[in-house]
N, C-alpha and C. Protein backbone atom coordinates (compact mmCIF):
# COMPACT_ATOMS: atom_id res chain seq x y z
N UNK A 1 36.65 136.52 22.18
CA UNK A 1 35.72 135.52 22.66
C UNK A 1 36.30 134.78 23.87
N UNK A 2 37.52 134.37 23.89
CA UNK A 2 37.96 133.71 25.18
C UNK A 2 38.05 134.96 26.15
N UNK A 3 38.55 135.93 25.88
CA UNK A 3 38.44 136.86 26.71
C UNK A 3 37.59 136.91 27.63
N UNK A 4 36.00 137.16 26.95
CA UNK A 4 34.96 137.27 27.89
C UNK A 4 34.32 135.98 28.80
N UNK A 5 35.02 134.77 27.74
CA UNK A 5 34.65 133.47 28.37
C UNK A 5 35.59 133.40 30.03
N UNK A 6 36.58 133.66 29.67
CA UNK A 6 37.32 133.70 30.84
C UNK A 6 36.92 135.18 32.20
N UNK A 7 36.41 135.90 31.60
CA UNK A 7 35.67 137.40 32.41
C UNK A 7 34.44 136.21 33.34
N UNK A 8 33.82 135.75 32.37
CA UNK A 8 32.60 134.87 32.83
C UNK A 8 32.92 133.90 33.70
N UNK A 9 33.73 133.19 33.49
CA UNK A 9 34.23 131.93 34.36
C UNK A 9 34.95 132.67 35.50
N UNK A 10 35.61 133.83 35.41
CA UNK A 10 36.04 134.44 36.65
C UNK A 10 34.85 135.25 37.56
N UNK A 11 33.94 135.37 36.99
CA UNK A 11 32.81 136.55 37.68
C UNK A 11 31.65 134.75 38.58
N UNK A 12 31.61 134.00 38.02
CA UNK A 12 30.84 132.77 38.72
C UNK A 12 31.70 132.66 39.31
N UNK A 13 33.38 132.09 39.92
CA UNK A 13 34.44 131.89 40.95
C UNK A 13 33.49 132.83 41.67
N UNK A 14 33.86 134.23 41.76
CA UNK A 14 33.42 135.10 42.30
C UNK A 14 32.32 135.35 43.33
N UNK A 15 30.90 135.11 42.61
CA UNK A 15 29.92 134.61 42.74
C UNK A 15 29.59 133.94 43.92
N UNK A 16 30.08 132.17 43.48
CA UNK A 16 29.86 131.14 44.37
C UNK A 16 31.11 131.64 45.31
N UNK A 17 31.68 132.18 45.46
CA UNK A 17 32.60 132.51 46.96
C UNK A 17 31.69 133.89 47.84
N UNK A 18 31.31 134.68 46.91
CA UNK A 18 30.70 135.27 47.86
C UNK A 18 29.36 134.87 48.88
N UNK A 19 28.34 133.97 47.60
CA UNK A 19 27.16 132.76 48.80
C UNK A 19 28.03 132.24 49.53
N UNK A 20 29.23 131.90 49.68
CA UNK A 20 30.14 130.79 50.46
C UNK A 20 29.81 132.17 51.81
N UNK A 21 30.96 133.29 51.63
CA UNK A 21 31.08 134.19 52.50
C UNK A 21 30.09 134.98 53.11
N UNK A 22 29.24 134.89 52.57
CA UNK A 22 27.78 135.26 52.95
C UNK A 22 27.48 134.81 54.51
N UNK A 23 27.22 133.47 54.20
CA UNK A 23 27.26 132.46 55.50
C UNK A 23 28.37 132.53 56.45
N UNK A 24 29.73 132.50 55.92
CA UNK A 24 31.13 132.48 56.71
C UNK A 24 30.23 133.36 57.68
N UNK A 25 30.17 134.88 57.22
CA UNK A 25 30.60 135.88 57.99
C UNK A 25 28.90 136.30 58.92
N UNK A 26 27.90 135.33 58.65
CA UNK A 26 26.95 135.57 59.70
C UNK A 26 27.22 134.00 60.80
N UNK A 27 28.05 133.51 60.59
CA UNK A 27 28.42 132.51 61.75
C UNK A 27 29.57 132.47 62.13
N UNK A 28 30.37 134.09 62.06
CA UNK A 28 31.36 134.68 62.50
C UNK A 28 31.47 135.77 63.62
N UNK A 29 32.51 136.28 63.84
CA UNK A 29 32.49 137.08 65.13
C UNK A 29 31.60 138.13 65.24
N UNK A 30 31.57 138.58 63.51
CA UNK A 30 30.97 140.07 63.41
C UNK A 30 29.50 139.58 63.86
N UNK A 31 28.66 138.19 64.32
CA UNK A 31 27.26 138.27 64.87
C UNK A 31 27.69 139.07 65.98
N UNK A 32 28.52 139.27 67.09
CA UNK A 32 28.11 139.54 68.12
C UNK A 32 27.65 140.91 68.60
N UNK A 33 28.13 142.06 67.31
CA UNK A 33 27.15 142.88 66.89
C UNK A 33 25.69 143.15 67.52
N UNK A 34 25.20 141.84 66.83
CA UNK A 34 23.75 141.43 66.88
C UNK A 34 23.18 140.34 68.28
N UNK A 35 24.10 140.21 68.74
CA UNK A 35 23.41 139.95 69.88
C UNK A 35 22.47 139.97 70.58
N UNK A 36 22.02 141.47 70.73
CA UNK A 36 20.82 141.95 71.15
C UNK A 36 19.81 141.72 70.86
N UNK A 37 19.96 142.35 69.37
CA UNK A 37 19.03 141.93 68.73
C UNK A 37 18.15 140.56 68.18
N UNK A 38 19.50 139.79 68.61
CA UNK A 38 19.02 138.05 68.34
C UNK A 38 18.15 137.76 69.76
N UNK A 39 18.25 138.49 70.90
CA UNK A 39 17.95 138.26 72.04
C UNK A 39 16.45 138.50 72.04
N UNK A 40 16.36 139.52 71.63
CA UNK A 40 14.94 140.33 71.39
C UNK A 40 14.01 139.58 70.60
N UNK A 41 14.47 139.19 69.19
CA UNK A 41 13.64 138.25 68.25
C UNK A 41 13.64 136.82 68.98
N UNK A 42 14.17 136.61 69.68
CA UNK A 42 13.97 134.36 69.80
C UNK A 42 14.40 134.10 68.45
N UNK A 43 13.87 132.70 68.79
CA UNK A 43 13.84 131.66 67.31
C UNK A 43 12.53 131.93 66.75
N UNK A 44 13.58 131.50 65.66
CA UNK A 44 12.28 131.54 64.48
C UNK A 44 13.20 131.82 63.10
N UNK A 45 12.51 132.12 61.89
CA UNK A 45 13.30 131.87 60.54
C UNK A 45 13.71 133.56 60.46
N UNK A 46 15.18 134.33 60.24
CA UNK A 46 15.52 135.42 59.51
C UNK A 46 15.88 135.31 58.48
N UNK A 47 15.20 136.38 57.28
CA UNK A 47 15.67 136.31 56.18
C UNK A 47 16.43 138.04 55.71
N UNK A 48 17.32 137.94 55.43
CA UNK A 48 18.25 139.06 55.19
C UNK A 48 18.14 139.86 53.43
N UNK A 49 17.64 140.37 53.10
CA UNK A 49 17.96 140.62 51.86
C UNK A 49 18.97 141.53 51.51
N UNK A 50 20.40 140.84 51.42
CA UNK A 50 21.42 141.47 51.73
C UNK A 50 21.31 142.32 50.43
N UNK A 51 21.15 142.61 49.46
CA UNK A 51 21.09 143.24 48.34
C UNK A 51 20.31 145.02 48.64
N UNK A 52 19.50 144.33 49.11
CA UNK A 52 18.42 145.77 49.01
C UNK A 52 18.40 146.03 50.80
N UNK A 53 18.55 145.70 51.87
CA UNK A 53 19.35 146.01 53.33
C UNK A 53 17.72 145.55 54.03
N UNK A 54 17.51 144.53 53.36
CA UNK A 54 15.96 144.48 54.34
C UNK A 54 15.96 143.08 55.30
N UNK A 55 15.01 142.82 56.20
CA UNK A 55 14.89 141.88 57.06
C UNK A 55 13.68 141.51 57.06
N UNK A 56 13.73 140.41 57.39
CA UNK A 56 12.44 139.72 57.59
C UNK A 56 12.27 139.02 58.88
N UNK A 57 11.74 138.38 59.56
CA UNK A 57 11.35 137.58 61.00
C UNK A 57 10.27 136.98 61.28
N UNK A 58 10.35 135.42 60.88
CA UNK A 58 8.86 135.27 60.82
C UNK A 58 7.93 135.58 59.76
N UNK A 59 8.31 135.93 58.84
CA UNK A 59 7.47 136.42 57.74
C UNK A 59 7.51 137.97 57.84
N UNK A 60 7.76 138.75 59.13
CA UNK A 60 7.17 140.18 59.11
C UNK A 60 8.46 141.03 59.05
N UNK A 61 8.40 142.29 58.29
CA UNK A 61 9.16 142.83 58.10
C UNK A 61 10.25 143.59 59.38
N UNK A 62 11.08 143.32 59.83
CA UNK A 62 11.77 144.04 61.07
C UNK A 62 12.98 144.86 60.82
N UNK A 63 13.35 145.80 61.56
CA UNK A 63 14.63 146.51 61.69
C UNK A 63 15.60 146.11 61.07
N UNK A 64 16.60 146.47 59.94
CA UNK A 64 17.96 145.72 59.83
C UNK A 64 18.79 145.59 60.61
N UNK A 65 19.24 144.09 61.12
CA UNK A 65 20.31 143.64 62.14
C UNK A 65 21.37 144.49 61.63
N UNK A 66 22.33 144.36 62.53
CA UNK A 66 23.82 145.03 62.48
C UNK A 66 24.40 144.07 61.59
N UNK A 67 24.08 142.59 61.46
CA UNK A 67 24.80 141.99 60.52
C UNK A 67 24.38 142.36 58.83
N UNK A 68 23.23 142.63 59.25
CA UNK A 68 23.05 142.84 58.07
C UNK A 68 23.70 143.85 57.07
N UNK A 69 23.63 145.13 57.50
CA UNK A 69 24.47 146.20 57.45
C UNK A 69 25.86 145.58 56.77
N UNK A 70 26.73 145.07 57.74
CA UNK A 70 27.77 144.22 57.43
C UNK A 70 27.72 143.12 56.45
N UNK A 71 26.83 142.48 56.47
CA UNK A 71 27.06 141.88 54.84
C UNK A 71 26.70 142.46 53.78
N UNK A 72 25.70 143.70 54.02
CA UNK A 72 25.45 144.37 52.89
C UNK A 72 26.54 145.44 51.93
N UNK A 73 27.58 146.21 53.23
CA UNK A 73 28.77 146.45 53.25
C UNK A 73 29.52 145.81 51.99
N UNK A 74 29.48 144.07 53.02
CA UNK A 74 30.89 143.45 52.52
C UNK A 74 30.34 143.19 50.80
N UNK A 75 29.40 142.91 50.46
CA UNK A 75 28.96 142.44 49.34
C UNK A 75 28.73 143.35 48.04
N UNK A 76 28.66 144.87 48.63
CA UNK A 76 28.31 145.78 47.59
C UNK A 76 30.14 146.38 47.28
N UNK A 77 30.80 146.44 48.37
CA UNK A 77 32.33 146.44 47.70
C UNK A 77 32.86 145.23 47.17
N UNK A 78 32.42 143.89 47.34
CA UNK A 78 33.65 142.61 47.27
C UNK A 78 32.80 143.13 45.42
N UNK A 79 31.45 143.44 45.35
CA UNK A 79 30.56 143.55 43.79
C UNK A 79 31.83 144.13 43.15
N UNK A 80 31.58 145.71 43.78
CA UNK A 80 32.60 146.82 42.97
C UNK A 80 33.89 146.22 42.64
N UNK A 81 34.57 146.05 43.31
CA UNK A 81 36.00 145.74 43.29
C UNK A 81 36.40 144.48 42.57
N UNK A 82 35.77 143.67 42.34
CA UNK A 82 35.43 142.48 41.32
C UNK A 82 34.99 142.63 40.09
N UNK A 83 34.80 144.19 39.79
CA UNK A 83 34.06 144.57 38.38
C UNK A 83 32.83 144.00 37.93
N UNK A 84 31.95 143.27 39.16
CA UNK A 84 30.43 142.77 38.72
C UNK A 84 29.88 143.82 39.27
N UNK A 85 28.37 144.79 37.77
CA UNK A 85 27.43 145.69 38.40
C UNK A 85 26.61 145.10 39.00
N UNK A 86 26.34 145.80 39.83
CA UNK A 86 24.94 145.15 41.20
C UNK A 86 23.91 144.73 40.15
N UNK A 87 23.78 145.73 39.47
CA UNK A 87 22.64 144.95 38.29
C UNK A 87 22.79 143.91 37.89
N UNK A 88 23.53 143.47 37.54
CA UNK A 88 23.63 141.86 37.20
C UNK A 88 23.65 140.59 38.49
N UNK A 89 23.64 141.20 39.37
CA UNK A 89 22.72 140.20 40.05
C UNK A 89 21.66 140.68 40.53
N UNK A 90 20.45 139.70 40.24
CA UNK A 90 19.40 139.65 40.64
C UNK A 90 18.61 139.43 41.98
N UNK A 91 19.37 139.19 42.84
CA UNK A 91 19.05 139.22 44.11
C UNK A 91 20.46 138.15 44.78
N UNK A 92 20.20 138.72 46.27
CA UNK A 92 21.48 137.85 47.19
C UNK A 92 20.67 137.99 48.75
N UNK A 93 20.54 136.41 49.39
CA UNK A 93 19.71 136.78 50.23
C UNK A 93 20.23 135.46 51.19
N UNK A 94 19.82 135.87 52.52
CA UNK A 94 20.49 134.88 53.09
C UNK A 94 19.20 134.59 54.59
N UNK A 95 19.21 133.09 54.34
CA UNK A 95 17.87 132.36 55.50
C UNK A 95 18.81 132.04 56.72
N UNK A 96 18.23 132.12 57.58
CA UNK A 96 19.10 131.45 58.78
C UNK A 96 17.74 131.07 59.92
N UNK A 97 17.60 129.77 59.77
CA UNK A 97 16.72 129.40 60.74
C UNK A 97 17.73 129.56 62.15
N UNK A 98 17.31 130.36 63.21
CA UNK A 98 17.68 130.72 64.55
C UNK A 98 16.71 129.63 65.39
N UNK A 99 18.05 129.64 66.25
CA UNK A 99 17.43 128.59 67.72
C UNK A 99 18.03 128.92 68.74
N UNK A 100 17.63 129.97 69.40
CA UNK A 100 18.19 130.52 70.79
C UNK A 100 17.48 130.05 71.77
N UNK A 101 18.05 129.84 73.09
CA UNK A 101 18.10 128.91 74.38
C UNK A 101 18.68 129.91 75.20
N UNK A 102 17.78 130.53 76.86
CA UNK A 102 18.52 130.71 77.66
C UNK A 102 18.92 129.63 77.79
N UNK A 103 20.76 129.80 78.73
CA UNK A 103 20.83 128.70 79.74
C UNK A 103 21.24 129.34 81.34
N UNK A 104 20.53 128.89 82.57
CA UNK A 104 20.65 129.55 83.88
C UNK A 104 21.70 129.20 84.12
N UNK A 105 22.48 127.69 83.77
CA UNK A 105 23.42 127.26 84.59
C UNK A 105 25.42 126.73 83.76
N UNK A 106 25.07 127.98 83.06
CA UNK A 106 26.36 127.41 81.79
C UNK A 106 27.54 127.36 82.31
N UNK A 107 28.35 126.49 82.27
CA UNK A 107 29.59 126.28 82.48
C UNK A 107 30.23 126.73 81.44
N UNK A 108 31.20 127.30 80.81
CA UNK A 108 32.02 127.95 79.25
C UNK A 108 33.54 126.73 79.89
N UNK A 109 33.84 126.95 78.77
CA UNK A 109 35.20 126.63 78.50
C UNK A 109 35.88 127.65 79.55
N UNK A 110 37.35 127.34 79.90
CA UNK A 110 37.79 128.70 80.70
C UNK A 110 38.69 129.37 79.70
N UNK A 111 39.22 130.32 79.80
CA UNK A 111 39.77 131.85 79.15
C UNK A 111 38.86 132.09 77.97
N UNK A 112 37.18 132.12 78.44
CA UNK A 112 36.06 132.71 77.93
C UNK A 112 36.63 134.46 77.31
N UNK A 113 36.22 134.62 76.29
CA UNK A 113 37.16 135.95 75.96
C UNK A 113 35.75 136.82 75.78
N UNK A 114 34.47 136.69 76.56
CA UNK A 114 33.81 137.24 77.66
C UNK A 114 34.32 138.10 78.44
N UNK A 115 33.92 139.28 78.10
CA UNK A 115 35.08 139.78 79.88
C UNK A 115 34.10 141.04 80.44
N UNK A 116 34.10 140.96 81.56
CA UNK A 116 32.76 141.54 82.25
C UNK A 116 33.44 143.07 82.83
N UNK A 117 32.37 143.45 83.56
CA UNK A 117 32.66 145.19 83.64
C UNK A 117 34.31 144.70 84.84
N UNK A 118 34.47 143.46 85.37
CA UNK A 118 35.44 143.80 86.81
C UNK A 118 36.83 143.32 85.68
N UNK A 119 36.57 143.20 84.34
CA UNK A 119 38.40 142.86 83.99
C UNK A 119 38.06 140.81 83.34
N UNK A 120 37.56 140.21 84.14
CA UNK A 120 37.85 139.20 84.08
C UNK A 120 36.67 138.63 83.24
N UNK A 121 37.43 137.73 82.75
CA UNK A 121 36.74 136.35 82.01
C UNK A 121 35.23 136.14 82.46
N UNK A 122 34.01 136.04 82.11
CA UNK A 122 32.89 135.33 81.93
C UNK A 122 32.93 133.94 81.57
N UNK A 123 33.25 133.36 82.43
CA UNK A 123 32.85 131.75 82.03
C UNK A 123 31.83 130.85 82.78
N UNK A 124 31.38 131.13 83.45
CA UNK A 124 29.42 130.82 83.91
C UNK A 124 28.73 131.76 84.17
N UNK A 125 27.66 130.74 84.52
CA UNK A 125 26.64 131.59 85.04
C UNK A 125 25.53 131.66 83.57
N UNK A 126 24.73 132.55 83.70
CA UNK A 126 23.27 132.44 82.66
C UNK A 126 23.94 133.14 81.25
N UNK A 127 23.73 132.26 80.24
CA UNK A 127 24.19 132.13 78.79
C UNK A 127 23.19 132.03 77.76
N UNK A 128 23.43 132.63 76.79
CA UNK A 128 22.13 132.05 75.65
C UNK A 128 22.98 131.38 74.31
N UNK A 129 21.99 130.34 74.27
CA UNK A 129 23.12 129.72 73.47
C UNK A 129 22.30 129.73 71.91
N UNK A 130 22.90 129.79 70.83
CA UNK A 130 22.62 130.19 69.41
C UNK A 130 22.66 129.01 68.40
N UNK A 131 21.90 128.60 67.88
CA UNK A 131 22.43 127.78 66.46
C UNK A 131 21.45 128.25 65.81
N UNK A 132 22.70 128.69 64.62
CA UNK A 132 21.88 129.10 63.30
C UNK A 132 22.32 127.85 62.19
N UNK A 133 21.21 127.92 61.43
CA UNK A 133 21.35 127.28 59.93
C UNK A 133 21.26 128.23 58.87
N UNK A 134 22.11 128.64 58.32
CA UNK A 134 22.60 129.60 57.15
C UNK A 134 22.12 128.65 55.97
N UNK A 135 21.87 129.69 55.19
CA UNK A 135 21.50 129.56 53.87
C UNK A 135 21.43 130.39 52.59
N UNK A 136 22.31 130.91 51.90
CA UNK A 136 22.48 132.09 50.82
C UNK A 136 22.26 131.67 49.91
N UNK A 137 21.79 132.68 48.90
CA UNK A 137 21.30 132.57 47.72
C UNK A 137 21.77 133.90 46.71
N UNK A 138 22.63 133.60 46.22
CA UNK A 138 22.85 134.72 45.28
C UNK A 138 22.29 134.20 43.59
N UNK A 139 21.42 135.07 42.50
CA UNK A 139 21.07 134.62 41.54
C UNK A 139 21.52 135.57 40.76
N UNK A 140 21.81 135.35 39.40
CA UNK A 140 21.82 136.30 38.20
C UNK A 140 20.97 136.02 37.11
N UNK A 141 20.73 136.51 35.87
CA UNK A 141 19.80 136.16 35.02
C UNK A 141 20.34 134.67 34.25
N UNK A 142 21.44 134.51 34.54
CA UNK A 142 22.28 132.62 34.08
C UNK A 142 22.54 131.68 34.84
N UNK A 143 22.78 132.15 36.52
CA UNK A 143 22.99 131.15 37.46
C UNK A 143 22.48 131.69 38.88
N UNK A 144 22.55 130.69 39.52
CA UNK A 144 22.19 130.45 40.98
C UNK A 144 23.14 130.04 41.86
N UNK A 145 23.42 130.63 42.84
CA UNK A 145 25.01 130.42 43.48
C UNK A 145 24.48 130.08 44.86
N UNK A 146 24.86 129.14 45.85
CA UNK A 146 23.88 128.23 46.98
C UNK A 146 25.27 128.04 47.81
N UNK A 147 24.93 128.31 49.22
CA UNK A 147 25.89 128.42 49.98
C UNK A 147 25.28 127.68 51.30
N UNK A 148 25.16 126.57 52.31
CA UNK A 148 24.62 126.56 53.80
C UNK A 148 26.12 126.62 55.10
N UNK A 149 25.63 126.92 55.90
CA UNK A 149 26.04 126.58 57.07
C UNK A 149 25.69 126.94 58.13
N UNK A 150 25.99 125.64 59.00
CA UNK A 150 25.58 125.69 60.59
C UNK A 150 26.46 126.03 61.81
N UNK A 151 26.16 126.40 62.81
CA UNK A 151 26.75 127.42 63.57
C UNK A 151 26.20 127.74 64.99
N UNK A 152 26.74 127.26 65.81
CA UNK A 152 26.56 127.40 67.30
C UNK A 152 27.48 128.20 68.11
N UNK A 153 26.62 129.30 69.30
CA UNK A 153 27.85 129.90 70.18
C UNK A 153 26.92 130.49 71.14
N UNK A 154 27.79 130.58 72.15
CA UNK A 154 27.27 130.88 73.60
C UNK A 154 27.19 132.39 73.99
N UNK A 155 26.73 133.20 74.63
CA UNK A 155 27.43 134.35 75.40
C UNK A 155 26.53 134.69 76.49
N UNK A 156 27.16 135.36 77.42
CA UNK A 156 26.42 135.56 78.88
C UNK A 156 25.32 136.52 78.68
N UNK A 157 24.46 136.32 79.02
CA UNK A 157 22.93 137.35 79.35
C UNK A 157 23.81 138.60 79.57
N UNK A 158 23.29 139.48 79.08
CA UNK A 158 23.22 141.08 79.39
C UNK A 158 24.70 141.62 78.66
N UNK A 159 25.47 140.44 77.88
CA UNK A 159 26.89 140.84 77.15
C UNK A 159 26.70 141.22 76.03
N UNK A 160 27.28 142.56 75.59
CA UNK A 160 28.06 143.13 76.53
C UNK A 160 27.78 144.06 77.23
N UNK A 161 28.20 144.25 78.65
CA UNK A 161 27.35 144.65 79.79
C UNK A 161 28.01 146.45 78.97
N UNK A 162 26.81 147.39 79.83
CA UNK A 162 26.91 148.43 79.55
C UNK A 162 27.63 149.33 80.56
């Protein structure tokens, strides 16, 4: 009986770190992936159903982002390797109200780690700038595991250049 009490109390740790990482890792480097694709959609609400690899935009069903992929990745091994079956959770899904902004006239910080087709640093010139509001939701048939975070970042139009 303590056994499994302690299986249980280790599988919720678990759990609520992965809604934590959920968010980490879509207001992490691996967005820039998705760049493009954030470029293409504007603002407006994405919803990820990292479980089953689907997207949403606006209500309507769209392409899976590259992040998505990647959290779907990270979440179906961190499952395995943690000894929780996917079946036992009931869904894991993550909101991120998007607010993208060209900007024509951005100044960056300098040693922008931007770096354009000639070698060097990108630090002005036309930028789109990003804030997301994260929001995960992982559930099982006993709990609900709730994760937010917010998240801003810049990068130059047309990066990374082809």
């Amino acid at each position: 009986m303590l056994a499994a009490l302690g299986l249980l109390k280790m599988r919720r740790k678990r759990l609520n770190h992965s809604a934590e990482t959920l968010c980490a890792m879509f207001c992490g480097w691996r967005l820039m992936n998705s760049y493009k694709e954030l470029q293409e959609l504007g603002s407006g609400m994405l919803e990820i159903d990292v479980l089953n690899l689907r997207c949403h935009f606006n209500g309507e069903p769209v392409k899976p982002l590259s992040i998505a992929h990647e959290l779907h990745a990270w979440l179906s091994q961190d499952l395995e390797q943690h000894g929780i079956s996917r079946s036992q959770v009931e869904g894991a899904t993550l909101s991120v109200e998007v607010d993208l902004a060209r900007l024509p006239n951005y100044q960056g910080a300098r040693g922008s780690f931007y770096i354009g087709k000639n070698g060097k640093p990108i630090e002005k010139g036309e930028f789109f700038r990003l804030g997301a509001k994260c929001k995960s939701l992982l559930s099982t048939d006993e709990a609900k595991y709730e994760s937010a975070r917010s998240h801003q970042e810049q990068w130059p139009v047309g990066w990374p250049e082809t």
